[in-house]
PDB file of N, CA and C in Angstrom:
ATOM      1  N   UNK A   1       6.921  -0.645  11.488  1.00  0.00           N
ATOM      2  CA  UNK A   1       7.195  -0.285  10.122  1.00  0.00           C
ATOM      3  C   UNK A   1       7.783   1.106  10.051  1.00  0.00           C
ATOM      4  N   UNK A   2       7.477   2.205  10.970  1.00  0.00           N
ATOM      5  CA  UNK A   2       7.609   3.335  10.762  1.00  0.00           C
ATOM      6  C   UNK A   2       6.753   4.478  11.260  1.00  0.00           C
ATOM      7  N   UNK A   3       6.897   5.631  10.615  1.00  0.00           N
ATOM      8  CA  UNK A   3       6.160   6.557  11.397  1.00  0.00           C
ATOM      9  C   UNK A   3       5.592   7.106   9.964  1.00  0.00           C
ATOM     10  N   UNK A   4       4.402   7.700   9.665  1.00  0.00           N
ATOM     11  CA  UNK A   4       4.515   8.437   8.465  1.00  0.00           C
ATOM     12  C   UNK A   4       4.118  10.092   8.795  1.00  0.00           C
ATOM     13  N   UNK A   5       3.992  10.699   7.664  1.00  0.00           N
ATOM     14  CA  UNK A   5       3.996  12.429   7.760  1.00  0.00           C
ATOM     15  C   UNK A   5       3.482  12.877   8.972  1.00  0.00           C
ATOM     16  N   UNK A   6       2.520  12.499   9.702  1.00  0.00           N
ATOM     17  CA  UNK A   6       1.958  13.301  11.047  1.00  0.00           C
ATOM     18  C   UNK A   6       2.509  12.478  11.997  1.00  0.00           C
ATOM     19  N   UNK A   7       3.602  11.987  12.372  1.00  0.00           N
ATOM     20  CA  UNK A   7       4.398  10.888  13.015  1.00  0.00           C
ATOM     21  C   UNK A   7       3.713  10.145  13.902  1.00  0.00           C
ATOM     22  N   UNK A   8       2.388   9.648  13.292  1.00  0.00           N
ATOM     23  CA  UNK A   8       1.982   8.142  13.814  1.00  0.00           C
ATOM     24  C   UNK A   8       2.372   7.001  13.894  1.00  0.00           C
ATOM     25  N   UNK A   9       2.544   6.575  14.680  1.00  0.00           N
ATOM     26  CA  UNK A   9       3.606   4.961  14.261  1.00  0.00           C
ATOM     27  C   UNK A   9       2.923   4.135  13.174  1.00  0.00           C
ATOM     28  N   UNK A  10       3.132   3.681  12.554  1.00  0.00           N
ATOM     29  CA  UNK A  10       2.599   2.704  11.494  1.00  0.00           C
ATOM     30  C   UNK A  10       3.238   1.307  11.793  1.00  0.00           C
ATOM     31  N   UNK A  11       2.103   0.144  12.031  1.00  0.00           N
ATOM     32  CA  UNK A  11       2.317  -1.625  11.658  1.00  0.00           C
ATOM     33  C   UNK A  11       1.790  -2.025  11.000  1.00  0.00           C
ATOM     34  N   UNK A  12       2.648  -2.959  10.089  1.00  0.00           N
ATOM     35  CA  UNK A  12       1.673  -3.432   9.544  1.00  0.00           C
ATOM     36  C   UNK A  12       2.174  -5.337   9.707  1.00  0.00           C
ATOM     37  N   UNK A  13       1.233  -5.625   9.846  1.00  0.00           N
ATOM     38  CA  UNK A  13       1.623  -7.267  10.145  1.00  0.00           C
ATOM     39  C   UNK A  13       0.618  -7.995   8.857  1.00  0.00           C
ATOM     40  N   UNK A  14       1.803  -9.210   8.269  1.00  0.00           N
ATOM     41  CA  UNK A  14       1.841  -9.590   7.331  1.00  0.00           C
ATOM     42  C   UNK A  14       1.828 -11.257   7.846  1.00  0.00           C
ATOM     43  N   UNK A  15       2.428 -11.580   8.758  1.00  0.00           N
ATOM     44  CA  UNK A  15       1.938 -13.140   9.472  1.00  0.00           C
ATOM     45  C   UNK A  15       0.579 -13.208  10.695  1.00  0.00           C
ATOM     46  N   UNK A  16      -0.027 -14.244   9.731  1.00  0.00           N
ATOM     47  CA  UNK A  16      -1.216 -14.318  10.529  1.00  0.00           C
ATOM     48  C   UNK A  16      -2.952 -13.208   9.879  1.00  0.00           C
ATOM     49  N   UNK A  17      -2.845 -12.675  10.317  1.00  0.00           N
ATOM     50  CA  UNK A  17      -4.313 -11.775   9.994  1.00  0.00           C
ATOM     51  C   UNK A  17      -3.331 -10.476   9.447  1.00  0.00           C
ATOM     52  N   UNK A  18      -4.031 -10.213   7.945  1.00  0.00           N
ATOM     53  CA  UNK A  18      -3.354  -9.311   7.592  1.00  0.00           C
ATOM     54  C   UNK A  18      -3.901  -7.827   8.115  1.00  0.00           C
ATOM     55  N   UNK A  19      -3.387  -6.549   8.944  1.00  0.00           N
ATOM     56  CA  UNK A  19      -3.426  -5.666   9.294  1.00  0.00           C
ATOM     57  C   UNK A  19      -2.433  -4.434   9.486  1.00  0.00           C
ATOM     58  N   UNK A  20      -2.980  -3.167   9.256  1.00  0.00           N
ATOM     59  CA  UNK A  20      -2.498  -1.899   9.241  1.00  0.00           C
ATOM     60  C   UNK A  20      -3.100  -1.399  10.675  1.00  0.00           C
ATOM     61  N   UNK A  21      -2.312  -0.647  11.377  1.00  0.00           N
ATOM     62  CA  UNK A  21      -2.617  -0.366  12.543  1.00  0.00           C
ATOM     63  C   UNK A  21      -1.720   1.236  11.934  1.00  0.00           C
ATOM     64  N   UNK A  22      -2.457   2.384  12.636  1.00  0.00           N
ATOM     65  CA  UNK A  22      -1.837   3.742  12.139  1.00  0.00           C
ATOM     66  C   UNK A  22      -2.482   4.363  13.469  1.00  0.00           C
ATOM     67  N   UNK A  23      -1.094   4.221  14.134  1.00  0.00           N
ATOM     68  CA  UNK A  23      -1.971   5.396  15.631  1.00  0.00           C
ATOM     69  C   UNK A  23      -2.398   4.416  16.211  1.00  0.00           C
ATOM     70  N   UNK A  24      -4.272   4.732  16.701  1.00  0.00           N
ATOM     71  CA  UNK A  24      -4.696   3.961  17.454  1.00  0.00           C
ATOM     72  C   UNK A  24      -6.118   3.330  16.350  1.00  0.00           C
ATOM     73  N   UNK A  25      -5.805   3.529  14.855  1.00  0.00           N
ATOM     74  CA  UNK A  25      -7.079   2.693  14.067  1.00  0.00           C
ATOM     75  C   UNK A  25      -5.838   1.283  13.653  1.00  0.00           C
ATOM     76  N   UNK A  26      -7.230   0.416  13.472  1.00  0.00           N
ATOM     77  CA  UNK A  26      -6.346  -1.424  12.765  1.00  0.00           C
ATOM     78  C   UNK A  26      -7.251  -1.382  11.783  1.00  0.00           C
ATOM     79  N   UNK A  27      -6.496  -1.823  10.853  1.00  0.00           N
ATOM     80  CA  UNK A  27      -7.596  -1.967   9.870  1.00  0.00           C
ATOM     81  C   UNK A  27      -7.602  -3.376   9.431  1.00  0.00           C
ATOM     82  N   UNK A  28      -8.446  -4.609   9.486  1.00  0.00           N
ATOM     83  CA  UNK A  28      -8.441  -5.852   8.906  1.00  0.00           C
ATOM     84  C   UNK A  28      -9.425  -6.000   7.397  1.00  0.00           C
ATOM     85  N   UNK A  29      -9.749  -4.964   7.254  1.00  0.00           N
ATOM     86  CA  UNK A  29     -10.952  -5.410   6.137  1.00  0.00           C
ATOM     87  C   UNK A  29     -10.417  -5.157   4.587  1.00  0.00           C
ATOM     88  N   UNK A  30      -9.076  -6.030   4.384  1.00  0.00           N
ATOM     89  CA  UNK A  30      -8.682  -6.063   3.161  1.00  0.00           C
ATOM     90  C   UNK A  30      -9.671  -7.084   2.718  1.00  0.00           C
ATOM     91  N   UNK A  31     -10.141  -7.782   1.468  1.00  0.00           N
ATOM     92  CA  UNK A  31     -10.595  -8.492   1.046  1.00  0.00           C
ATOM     93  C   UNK A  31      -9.885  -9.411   0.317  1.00  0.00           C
ATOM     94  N   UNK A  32      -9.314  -9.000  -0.859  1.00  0.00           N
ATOM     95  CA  UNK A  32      -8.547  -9.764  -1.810  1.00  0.00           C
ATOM     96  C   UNK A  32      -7.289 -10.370  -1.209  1.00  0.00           C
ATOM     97  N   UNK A  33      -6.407 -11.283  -1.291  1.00  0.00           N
ATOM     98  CA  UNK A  33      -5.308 -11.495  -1.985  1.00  0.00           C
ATOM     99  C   UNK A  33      -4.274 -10.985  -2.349  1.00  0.00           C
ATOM    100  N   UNK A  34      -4.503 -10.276  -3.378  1.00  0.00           N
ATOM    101  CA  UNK A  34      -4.073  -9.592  -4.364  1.00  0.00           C
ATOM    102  C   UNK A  34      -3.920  -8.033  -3.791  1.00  0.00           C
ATOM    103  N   UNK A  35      -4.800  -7.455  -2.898  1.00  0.00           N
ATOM    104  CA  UNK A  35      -4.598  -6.301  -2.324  1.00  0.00           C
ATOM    105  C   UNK A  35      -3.942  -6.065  -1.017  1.00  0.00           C
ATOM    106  N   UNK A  36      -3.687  -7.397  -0.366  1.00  0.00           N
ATOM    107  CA  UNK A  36      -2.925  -7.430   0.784  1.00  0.00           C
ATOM    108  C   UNK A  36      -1.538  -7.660   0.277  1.00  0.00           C
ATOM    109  N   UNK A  37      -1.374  -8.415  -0.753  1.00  0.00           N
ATOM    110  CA  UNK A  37      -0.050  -8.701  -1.635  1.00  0.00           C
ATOM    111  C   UNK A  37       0.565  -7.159  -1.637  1.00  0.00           C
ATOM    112  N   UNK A  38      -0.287  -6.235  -2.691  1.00  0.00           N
ATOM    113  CA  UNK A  38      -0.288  -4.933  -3.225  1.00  0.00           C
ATOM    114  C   UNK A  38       0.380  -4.304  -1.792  1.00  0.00           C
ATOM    115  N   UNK A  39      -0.720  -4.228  -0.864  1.00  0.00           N
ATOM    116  CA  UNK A  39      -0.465  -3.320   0.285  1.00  0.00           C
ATOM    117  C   UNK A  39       1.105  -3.373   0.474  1.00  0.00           C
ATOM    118  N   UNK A  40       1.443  -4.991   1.010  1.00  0.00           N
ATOM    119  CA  UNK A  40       2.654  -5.138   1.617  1.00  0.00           C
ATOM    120  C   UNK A  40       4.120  -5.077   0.858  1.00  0.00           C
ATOM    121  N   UNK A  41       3.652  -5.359  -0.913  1.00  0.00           N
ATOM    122  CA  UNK A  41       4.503  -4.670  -1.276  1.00  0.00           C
ATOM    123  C   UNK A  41       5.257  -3.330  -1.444  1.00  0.00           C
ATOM    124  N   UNK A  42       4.223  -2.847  -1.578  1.00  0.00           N
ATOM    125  CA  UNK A  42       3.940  -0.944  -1.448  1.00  0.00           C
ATOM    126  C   UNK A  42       4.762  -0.614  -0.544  1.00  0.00           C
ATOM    127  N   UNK A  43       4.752  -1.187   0.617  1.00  0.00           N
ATOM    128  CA  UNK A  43       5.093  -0.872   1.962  1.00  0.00           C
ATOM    129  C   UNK A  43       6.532  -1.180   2.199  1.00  0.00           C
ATOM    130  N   UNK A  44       7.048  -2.391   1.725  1.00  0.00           N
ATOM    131  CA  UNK A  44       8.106  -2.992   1.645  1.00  0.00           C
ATOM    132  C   UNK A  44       9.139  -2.021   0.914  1.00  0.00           C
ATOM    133  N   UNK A  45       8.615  -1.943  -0.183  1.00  0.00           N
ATOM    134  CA  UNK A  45       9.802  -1.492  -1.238  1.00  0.00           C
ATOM    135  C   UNK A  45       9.670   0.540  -0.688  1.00  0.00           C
ATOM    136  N   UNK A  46       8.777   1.044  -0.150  1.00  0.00           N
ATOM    137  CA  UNK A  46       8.763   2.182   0.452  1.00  0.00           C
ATOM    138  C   UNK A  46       9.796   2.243   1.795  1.00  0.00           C
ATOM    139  N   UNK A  47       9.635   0.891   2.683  1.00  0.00           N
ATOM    140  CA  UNK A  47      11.203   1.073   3.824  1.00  0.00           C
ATOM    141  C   UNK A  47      12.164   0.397   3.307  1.00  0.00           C
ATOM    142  N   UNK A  48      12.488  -0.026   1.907  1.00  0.00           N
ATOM    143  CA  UNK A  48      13.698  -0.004   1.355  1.00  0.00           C
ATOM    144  C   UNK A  48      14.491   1.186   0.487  1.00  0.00           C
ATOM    145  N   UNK A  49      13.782   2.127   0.569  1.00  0.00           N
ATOM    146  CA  UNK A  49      14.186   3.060  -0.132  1.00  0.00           C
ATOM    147  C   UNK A  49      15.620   3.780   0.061  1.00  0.00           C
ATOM    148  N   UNK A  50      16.240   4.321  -0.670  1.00  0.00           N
ATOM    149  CA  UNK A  50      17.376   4.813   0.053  1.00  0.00           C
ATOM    150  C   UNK A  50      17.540   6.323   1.169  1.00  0.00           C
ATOM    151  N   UNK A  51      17.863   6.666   1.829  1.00  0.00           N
ATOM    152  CA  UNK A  51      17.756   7.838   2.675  1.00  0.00           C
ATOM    153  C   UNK A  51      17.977   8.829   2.100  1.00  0.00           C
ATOM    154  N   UNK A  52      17.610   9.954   2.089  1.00  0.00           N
ATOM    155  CA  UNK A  52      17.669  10.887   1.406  1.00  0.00           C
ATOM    156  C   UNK A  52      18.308  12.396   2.454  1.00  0.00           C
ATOM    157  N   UNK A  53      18.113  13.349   2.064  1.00  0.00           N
ATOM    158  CA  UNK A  53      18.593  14.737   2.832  1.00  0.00           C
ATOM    159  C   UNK A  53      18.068  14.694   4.084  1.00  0.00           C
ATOM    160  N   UNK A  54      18.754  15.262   5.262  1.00  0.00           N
ATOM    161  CA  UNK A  54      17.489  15.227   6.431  1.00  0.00           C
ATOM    162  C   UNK A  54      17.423  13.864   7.130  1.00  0.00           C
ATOM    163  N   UNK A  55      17.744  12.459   6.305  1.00  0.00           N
ATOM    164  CA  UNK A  55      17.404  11.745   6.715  1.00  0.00           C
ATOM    165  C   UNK A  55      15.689  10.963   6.899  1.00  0.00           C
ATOM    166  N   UNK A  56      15.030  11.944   5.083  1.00  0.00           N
ATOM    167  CA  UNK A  56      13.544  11.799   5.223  1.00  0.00           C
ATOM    168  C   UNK A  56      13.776  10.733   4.057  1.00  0.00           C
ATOM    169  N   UNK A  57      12.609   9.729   3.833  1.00  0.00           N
ATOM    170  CA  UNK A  57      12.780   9.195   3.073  1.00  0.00           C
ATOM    171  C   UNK A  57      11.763   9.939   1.686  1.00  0.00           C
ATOM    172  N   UNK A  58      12.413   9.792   0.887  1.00  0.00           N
ATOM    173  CA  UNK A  58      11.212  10.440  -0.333  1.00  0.00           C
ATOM    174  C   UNK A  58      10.343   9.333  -1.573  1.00  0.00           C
ATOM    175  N   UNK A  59       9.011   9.538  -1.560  1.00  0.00           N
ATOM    176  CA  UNK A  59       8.839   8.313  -2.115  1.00  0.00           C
ATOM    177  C   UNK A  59       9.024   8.450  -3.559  1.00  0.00           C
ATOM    178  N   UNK A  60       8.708   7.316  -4.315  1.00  0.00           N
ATOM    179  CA  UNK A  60       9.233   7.188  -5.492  1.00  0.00           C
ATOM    180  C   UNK A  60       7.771   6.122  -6.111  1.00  0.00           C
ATOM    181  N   UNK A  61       7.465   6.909  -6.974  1.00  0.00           N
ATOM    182  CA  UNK A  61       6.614   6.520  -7.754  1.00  0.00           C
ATOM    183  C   UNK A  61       6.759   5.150  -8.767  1.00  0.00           C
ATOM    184  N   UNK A  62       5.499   3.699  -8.584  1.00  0.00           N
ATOM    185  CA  UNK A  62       5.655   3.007  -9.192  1.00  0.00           C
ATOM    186  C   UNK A  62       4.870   3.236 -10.453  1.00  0.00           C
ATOM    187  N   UNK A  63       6.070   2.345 -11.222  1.00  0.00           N
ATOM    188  CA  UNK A  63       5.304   2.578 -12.680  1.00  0.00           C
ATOM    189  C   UNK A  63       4.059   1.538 -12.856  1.00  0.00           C
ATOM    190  N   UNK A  64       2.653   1.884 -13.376  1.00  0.00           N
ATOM    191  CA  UNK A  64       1.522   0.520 -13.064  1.00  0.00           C
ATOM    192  C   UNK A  64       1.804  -0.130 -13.832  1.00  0.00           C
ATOM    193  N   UNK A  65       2.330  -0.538 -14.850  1.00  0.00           N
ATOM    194  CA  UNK A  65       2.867  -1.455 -16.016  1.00  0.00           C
ATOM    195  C   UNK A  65       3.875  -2.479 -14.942  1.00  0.00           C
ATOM    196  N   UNK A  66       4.477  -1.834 -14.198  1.00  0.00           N
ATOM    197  CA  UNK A  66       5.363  -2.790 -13.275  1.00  0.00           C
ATOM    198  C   UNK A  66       4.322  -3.560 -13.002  1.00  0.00           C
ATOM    199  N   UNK A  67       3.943  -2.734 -11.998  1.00  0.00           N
ATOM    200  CA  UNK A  67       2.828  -3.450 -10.834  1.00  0.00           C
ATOM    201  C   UNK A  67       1.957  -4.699 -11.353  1.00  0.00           C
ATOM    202  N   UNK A  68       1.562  -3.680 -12.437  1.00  0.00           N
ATOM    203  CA  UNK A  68       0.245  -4.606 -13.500  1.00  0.00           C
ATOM    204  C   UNK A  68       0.820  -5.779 -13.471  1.00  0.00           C
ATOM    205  N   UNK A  69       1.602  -6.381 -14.268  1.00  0.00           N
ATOM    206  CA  UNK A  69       2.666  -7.579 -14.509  1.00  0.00           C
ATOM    207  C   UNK A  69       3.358  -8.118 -13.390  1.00  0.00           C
ATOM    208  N   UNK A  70       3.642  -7.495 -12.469  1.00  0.00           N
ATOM    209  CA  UNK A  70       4.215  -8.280 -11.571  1.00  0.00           C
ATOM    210  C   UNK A  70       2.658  -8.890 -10.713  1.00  0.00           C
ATOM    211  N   UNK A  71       1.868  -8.016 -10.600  1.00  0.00           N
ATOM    212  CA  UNK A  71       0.711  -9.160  -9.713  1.00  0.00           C
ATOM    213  C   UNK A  71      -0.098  -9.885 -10.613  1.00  0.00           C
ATOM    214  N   UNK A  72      -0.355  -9.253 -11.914  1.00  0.00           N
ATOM    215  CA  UNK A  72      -0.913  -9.921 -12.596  1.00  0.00           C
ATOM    216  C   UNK A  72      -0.654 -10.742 -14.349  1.00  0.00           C
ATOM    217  N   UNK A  73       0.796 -11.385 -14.146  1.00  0.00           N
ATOM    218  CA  UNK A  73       1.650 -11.576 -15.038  1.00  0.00           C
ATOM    219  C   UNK A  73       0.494 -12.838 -16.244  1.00  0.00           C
ATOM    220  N   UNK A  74      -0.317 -13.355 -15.841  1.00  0.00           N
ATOM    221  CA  UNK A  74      -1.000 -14.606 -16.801  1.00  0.00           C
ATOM    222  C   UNK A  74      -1.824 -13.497 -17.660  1.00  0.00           C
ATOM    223  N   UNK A  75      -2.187 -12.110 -17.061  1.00  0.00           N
ATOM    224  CA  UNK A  75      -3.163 -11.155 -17.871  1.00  0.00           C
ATOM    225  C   UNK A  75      -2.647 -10.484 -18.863  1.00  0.00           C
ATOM    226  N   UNK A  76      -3.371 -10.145 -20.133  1.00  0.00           N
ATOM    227  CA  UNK A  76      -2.809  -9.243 -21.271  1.00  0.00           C
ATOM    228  C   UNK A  76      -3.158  -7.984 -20.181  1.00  0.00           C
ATOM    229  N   UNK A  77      -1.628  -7.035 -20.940  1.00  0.00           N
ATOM    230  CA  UNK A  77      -1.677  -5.955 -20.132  1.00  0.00           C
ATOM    231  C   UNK A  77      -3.252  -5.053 -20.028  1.00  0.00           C
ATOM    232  N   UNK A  78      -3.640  -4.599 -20.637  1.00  0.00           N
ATOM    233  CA  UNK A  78      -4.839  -4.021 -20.626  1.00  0.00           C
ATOM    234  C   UNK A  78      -5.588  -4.545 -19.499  1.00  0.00           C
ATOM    235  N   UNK A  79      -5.921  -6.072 -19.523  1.00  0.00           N
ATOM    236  CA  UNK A  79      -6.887  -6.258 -18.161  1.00  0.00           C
ATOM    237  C   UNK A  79      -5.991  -6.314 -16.950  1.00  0.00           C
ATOM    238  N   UNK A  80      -4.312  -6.566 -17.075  1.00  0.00           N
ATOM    239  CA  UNK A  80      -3.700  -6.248 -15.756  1.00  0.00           C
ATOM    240  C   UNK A  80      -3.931  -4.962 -15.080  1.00  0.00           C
ATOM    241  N   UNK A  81      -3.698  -3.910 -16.215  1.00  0.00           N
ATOM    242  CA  UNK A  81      -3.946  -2.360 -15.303  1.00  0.00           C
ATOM    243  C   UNK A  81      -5.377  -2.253 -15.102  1.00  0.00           C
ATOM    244  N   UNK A  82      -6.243  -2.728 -15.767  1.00  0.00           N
ATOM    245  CA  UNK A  82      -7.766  -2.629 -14.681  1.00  0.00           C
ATOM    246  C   UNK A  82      -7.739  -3.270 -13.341  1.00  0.00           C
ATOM    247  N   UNK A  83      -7.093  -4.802 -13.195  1.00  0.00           N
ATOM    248  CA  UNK A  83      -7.364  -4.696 -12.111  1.00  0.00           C
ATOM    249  C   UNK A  83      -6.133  -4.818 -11.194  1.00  0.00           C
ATOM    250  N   UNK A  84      -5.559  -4.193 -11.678  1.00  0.00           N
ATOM    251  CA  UNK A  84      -4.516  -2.730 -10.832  1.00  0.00           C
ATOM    252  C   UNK A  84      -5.083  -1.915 -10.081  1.00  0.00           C
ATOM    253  N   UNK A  85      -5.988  -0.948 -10.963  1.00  0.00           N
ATOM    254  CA  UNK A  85      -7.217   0.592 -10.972  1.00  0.00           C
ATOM    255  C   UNK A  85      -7.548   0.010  -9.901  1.00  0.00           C
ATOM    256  N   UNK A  86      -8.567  -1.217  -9.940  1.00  0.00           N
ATOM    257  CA  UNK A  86      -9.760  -1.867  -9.199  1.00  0.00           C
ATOM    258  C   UNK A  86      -9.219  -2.070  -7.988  1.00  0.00           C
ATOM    259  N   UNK A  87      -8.213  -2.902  -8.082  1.00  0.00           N
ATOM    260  CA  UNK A  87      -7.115  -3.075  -6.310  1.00  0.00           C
ATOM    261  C   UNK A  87      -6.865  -1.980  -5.929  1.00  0.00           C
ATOM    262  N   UNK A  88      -5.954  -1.055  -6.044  1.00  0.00           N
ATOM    263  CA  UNK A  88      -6.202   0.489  -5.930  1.00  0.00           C
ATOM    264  C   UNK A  88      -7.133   1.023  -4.959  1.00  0.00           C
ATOM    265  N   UNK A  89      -8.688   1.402  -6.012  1.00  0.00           N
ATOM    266  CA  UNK A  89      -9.119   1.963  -5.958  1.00  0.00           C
ATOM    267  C   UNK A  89     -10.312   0.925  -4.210  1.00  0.00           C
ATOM    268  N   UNK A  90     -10.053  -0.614  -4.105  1.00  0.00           N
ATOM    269  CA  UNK A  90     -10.482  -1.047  -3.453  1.00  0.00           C
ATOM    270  C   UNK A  90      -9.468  -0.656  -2.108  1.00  0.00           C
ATOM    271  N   UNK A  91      -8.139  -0.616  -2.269  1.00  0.00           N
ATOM    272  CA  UNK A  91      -7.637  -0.211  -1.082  1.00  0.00           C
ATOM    273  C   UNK A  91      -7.737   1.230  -0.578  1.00  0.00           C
ATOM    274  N   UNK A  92      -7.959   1.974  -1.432  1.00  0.00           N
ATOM    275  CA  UNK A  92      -8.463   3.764  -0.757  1.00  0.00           C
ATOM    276  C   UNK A  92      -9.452   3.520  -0.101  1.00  0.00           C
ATOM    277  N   UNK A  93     -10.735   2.952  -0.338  1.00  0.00           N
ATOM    278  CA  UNK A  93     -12.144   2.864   0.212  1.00  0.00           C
ATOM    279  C   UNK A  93     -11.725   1.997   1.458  1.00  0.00           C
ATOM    280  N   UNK A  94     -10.995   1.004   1.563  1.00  0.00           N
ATOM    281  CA  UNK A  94     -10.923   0.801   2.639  1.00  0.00           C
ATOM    282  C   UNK A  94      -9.889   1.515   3.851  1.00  0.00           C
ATOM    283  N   UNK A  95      -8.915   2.504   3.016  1.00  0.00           N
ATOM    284  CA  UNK A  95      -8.206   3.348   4.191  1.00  0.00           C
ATOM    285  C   UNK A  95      -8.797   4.255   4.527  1.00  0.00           C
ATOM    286  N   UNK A  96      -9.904   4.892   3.632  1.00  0.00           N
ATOM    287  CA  UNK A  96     -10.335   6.255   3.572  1.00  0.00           C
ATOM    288  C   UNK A  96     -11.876   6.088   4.961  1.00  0.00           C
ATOM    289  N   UNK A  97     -12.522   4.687   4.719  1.00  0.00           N
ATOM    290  CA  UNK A  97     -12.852   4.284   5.827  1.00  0.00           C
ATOM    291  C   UNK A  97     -12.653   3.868   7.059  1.00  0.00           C
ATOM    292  N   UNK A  98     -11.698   3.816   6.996  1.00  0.00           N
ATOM    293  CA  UNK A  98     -10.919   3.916   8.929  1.00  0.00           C
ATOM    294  C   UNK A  98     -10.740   5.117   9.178  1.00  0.00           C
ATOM    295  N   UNK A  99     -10.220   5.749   8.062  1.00  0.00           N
ATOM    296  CA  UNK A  99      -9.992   7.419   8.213  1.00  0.00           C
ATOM    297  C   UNK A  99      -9.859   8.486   7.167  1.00  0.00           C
ATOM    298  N   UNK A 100     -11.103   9.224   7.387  1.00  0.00           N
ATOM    299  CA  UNK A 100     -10.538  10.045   5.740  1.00  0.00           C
ATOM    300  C   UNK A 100      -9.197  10.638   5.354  1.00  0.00           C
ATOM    301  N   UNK A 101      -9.016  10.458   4.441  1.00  0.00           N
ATOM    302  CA  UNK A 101      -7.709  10.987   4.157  1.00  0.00           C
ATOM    303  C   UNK A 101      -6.404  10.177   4.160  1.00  0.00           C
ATOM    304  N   UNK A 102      -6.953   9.148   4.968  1.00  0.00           N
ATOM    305  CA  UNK A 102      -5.313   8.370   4.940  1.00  0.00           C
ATOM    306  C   UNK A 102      -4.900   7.489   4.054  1.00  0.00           C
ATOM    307  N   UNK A 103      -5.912   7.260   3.100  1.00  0.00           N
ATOM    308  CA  UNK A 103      -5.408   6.543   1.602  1.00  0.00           C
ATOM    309  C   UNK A 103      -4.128   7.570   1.323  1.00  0.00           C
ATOM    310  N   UNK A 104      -4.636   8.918   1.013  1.00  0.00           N
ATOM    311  CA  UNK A 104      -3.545  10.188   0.398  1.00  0.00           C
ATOM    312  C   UNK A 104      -2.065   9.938   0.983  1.00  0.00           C
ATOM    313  N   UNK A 105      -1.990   9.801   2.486  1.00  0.00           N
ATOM    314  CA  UNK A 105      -1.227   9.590   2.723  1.00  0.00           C
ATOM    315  C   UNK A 105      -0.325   8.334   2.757  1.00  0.00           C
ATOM    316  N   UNK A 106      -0.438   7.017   1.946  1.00  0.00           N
ATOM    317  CA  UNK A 106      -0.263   6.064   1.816  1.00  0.00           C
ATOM    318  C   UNK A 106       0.080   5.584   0.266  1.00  0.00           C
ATOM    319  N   UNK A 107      -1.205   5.930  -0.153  1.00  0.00           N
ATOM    320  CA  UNK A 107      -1.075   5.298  -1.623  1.00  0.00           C
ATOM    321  C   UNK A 107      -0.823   6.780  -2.307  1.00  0.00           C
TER     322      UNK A 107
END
């Protein structure tokens, strides 16, 4: 996938068992669906980005109203961005547990 800010290689594999590998941690303990969806989109539309100065890529902030609706389009918006928050806030706890800090650098 890439390398991110402290130039660890980053994988993430999306066929088969979903996993983030950063360096030498893997992480399998997504739970949801919906947060492995999240992850790999995140990730996707982050190495599509266009190149920037330097040749760094710079990220670009999603709007959660996107997000909300695109994963959770059958929900009135209000309960989409909760469990937006909730996916979120379930994928930090699980990056921040392989390693502190590396949600920050991700999400």
């Amino acid at each position: 996938m890439g390398k991110d800010s402290d130039d660890q290689a980053i994988y993430l594999t999306l066929l088969g068992d979903c996993a983030l590998t950063v360096g030498d941690i893997t992480i399998r303990d997504f739970v949801a669906d919906k947060e492995r969806a999240l992850l790999a989109y995140l990730a996707l539309e982050a190495a599509r980005m266009p190149k920037a100065k330097a040749d760094r890529r710079q990220p670009q902030p999603h709007r959660r109203e996107y997000l909300a609706t695109l994963f959770w389009p059958e929900s009135p918006p209000t309960l989409a961005l909760k469990s937006l928050r909730q996916s979120l806030y379930r994928l930090k706890q699980v990056l921040d547990q392989a390693q502190p800090g590396l949600a920050a650098r991700f999400l």
